[in-house]
C-alpha atoms as a PDB file:
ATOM      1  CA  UNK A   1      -1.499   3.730  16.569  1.00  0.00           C
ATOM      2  CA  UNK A   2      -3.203   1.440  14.228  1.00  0.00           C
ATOM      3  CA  UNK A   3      -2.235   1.051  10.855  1.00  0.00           C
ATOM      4  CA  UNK A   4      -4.635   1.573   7.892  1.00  0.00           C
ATOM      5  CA  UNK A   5      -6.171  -0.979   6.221  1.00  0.00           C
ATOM      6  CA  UNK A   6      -3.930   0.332   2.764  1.00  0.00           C
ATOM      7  CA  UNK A   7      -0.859   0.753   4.574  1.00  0.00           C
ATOM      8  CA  UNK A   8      -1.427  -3.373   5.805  1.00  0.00           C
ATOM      9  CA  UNK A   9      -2.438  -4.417   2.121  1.00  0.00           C
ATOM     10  CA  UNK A  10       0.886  -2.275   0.898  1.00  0.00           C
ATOM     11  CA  UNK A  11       3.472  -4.163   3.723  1.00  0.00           C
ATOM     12  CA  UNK A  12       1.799  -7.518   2.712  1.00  0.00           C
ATOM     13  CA  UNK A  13       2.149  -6.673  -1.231  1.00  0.00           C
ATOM     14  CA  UNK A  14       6.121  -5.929   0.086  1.00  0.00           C
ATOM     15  CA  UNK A  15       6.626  -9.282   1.818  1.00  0.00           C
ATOM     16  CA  UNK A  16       4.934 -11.122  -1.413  1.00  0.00           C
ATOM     17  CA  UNK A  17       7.279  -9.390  -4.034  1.00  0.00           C
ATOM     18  CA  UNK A  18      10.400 -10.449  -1.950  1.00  0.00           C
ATOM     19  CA  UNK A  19       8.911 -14.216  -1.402  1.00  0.00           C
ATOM     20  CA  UNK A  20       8.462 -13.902  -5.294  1.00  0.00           C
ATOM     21  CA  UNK A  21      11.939 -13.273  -5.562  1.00  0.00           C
ATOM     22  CA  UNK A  22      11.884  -9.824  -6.622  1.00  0.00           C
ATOM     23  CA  UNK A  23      14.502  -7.621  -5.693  1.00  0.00           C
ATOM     24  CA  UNK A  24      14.506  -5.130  -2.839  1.00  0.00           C
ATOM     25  CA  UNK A  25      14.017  -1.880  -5.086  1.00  0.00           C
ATOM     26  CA  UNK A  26      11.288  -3.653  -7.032  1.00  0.00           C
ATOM     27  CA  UNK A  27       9.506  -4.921  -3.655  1.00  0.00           C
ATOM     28  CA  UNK A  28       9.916  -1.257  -1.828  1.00  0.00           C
ATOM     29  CA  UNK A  29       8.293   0.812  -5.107  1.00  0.00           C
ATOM     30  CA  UNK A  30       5.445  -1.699  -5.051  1.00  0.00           C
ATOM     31  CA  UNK A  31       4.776  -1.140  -1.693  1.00  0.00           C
ATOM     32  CA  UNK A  32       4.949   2.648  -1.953  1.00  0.00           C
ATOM     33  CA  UNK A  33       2.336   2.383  -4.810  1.00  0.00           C
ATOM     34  CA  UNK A  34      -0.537   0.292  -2.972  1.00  0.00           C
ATOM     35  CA  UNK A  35       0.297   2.843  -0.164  1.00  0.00           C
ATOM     36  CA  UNK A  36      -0.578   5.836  -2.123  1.00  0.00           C
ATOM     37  CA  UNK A  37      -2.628   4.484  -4.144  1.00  0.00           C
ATOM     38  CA  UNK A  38      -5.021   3.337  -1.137  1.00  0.00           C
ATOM     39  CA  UNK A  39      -4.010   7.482   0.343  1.00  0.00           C
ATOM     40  CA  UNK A  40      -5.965   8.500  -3.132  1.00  0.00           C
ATOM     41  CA  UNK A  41      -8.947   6.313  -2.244  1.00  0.00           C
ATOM     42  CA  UNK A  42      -9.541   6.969   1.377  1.00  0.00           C
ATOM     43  CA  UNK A  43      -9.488  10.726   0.071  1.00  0.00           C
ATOM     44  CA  UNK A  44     -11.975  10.136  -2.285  1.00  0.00           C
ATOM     45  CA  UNK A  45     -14.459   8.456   0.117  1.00  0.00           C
ATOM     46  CA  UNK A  46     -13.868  10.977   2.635  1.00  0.00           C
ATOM     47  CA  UNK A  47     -14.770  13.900   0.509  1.00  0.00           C
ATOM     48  CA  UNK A  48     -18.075  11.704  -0.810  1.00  0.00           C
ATOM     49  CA  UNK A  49     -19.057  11.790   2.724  1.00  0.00           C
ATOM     50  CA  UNK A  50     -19.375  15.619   3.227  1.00  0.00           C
END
């Protein structure tokens, strides 16, 4: 399965917190709020579509 284009941008937002030097926590609730934030969005451009 492929990932979505969100859930790439949310892993590479992870990996440039750590190389920041941020710690893991920090890094990890980042990454959980690109994800969900990029959930929110494909949502909305689904339901524009019907």
């Amino acid at each position: 399965m492929t990932k979505k284009v969100h859930e790439q941008v949310a892993d590479e937002q992870y990996r440039l917190f750590k190389m920041a030097g941020y710690s893991e926590d920090r890094a990890r609730r980042e990454q959980a709020a690109t994800r969900e934030y990029g959930r929110r969005m494909a949502e909305q451009r689904s339901k524009g579509k019907r």
